[in-house]
N, C-alpha and C. Protein backbone atom coordinates (compact mmCIF):
# COMPACT_ATOMS: atom_id res chain seq x y z
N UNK A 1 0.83 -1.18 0.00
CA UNK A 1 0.00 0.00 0.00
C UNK A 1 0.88 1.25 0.00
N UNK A 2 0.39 1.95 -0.64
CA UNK A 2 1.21 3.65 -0.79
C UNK A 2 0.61 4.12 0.57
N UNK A 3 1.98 5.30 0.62
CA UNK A 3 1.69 5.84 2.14
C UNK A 3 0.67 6.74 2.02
N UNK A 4 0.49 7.48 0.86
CA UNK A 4 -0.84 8.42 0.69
C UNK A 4 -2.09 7.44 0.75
N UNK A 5 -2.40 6.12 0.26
CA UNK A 5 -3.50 5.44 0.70
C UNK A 5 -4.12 5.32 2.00
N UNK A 6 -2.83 4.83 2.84
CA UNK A 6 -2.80 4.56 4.08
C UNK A 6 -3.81 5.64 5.03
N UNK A 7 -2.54 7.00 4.46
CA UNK A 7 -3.15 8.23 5.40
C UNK A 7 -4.96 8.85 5.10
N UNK A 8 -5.08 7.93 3.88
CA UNK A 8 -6.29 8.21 3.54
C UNK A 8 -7.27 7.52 4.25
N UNK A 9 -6.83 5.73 3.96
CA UNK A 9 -8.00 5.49 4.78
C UNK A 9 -7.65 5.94 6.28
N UNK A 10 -6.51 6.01 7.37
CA UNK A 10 -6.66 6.17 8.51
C UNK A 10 -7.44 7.53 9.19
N UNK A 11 -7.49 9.12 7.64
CA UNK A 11 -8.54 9.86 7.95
C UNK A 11 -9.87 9.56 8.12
N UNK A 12 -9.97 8.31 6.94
CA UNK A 12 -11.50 8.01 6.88
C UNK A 12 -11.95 7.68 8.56
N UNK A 13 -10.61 6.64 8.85
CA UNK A 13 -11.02 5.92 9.91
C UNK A 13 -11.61 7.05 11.45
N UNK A 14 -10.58 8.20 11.35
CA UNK A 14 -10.75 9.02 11.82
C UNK A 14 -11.99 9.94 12.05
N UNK A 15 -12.71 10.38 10.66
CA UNK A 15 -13.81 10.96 10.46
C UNK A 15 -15.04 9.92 11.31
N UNK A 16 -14.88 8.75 10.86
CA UNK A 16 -15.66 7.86 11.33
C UNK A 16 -16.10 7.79 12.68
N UNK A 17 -14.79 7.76 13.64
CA UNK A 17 -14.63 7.49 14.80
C UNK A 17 -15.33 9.00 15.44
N UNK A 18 -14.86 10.34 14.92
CA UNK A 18 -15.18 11.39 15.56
C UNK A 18 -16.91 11.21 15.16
N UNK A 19 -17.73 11.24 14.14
CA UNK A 19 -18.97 10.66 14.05
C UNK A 19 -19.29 10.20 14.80
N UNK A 20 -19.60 9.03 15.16
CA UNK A 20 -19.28 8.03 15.93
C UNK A 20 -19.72 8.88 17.58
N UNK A 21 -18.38 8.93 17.59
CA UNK A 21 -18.23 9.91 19.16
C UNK A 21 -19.24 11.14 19.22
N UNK A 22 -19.41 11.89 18.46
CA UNK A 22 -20.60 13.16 18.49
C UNK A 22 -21.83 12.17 18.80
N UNK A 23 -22.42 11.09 17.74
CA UNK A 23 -23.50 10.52 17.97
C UNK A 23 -23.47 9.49 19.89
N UNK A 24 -22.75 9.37 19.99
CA UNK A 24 -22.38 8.84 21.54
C UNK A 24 -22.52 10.20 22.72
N UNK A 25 -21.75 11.32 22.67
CA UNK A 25 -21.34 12.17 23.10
C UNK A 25 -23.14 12.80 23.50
N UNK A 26 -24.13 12.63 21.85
CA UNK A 26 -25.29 13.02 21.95
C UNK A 26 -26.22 12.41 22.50
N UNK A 27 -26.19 10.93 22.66
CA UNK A 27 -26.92 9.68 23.30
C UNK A 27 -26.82 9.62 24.71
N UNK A 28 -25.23 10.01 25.50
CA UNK A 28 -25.19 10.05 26.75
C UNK A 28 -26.20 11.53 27.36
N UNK A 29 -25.82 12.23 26.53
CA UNK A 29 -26.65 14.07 27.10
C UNK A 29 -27.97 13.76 27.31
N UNK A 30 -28.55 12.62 25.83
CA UNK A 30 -30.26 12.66 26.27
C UNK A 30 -30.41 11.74 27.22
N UNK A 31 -29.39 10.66 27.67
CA UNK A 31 -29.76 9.89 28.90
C UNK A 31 -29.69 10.65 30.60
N UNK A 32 -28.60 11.28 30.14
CA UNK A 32 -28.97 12.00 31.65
C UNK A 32 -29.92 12.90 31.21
N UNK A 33 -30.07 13.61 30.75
CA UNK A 33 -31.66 14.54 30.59
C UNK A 33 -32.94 13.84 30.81
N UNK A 34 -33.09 12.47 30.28
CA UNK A 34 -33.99 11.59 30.30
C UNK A 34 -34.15 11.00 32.04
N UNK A 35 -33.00 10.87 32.55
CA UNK A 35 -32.75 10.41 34.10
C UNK A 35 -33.29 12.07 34.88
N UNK A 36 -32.85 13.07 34.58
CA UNK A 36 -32.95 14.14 35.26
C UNK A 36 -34.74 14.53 35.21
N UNK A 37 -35.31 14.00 33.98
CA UNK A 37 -36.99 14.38 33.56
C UNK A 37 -37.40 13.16 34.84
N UNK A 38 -36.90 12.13 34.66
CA UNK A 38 -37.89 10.85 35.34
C UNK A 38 -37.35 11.39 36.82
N UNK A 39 -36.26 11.65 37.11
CA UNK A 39 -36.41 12.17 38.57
C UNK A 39 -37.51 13.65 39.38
N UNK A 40 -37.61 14.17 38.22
CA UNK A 40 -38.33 15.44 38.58
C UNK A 40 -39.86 15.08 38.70
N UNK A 41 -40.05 13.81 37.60
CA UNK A 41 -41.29 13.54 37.49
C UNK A 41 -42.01 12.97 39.11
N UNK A 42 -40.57 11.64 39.09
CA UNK A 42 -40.99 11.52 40.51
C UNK A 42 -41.16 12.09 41.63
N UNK A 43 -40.59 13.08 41.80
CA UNK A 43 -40.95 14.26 42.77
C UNK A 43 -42.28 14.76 42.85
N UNK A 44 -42.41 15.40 41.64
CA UNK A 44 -43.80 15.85 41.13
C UNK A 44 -45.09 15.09 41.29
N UNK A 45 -44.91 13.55 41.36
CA UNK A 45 -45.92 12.59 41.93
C UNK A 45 -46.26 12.53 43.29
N UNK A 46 -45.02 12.72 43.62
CA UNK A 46 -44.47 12.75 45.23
C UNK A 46 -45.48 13.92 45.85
N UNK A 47 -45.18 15.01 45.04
CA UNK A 47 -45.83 16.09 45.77
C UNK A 47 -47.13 16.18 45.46
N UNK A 48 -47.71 15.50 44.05
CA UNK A 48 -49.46 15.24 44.13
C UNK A 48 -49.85 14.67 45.05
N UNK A 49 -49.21 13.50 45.76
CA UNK A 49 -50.10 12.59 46.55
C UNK A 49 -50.12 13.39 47.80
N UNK A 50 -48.79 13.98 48.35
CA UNK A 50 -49.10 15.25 49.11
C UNK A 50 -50.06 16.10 49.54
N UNK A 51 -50.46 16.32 48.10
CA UNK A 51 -51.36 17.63 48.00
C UNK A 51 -52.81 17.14 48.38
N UNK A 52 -52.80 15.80 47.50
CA UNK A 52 -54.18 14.91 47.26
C UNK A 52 -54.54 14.44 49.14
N UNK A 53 -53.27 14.32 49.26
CA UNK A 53 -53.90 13.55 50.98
C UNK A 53 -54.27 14.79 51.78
N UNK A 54 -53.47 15.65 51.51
CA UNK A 54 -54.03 16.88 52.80
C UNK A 54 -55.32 17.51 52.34
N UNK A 55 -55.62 17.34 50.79
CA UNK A 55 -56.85 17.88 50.75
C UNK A 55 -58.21 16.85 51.21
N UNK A 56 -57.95 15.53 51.34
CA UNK A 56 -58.72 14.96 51.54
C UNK A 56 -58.68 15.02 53.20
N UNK A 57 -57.59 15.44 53.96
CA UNK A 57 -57.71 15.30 55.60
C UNK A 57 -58.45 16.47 55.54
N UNK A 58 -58.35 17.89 54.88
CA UNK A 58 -59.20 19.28 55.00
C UNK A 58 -60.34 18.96 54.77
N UNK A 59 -60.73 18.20 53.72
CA UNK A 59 -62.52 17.98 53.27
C UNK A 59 -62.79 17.02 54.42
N UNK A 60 -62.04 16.45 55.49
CA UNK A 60 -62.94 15.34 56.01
C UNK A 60 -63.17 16.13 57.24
N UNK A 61 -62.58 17.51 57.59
CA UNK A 61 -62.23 18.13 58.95
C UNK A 61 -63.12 18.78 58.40
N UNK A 62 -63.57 19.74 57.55
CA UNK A 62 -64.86 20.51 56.97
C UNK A 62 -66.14 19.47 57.08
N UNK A 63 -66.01 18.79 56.83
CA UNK A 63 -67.35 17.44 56.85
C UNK A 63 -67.58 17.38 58.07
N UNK A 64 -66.86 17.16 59.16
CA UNK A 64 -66.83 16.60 60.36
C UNK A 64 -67.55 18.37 61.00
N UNK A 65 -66.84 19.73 60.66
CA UNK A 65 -67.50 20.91 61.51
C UNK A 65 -68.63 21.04 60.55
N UNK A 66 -69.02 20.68 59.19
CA UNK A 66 -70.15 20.65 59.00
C UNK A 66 -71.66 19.82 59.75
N UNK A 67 -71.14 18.76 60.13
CA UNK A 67 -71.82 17.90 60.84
C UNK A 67 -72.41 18.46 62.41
N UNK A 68 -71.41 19.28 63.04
CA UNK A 68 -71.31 19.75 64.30
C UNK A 68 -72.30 20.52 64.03
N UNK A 69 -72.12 21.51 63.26
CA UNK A 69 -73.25 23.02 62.95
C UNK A 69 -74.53 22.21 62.59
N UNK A 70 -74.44 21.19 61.86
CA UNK A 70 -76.10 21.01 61.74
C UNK A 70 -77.07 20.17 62.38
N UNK A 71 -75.80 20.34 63.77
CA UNK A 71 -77.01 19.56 65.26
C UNK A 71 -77.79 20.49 65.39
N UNK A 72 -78.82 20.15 65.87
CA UNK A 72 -79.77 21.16 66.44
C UNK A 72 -79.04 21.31 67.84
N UNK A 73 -79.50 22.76 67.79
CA UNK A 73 -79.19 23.05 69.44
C UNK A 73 -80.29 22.69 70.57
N UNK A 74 -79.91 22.80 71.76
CA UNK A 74 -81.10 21.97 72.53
C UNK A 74 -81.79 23.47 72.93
N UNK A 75 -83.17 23.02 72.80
CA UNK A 75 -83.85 24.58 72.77
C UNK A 75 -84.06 25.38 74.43
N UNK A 76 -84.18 26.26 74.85
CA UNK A 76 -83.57 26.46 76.41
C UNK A 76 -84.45 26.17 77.29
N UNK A 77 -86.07 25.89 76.61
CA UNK A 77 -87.08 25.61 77.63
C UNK A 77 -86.66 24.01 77.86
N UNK A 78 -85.93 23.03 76.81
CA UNK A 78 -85.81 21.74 77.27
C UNK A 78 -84.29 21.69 78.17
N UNK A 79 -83.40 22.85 77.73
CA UNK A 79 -82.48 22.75 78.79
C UNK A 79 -82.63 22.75 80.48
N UNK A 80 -83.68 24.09 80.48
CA UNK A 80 -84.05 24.18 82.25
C UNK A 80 -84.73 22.83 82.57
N UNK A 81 -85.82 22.05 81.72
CA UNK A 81 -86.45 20.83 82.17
C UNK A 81 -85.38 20.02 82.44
N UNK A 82 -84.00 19.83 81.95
CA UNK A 82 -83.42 18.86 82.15
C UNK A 82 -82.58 19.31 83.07
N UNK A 83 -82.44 20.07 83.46
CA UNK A 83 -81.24 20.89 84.71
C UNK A 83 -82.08 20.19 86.15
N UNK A 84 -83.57 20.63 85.93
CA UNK A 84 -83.71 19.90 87.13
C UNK A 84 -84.18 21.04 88.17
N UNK A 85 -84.80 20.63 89.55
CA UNK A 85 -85.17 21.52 90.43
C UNK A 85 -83.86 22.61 90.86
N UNK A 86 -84.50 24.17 91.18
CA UNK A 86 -83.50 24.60 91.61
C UNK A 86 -82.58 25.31 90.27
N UNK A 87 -82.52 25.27 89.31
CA UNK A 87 -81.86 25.12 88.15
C UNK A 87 -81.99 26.99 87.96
């Protein structure tokens, strides 16, 4: 082989390899980007169920003083009957 062949293909080989490496170089960037999205995501779930549970402890604490308010109150002529002599 002539030495100008040589240096030819070992550019090719070269071009190849740097190719190569950009398309790698670009595959690793979207995997951590892809790792960095699925971690945020999980957070973001993290903090729905958060949100979802305390709103359901608030609606059950509203339910519960709703319930309170719509006792009847005891009316005051049946309070003194039940107080008793002396009252």
């Amino acid at each position: 082989m002539c030495a100008h062949v040589r240096a030819r293909c070992a550019l090719q080989i070269l071009e190849e390899l740097a190719g190569v490496n950009a398309l790698y170089t670009e595959a690793k960037e979207q995997l951590e980007q892809s790792r960095a999205d699925e971690q945020e995501l999980v957070e973001l779930r993290e903090m729905k169920a958060d949100v979802e549970r305390k709103d359901k402890q608030q609606a059950e604490i509203i339910q519960s003083q709703v319930r309170a308010c719509a006792r009847p109150l005891p009316s005051p002529s049946r309070a003194h009957a039940h107080a008793g002599p002396g009252a």
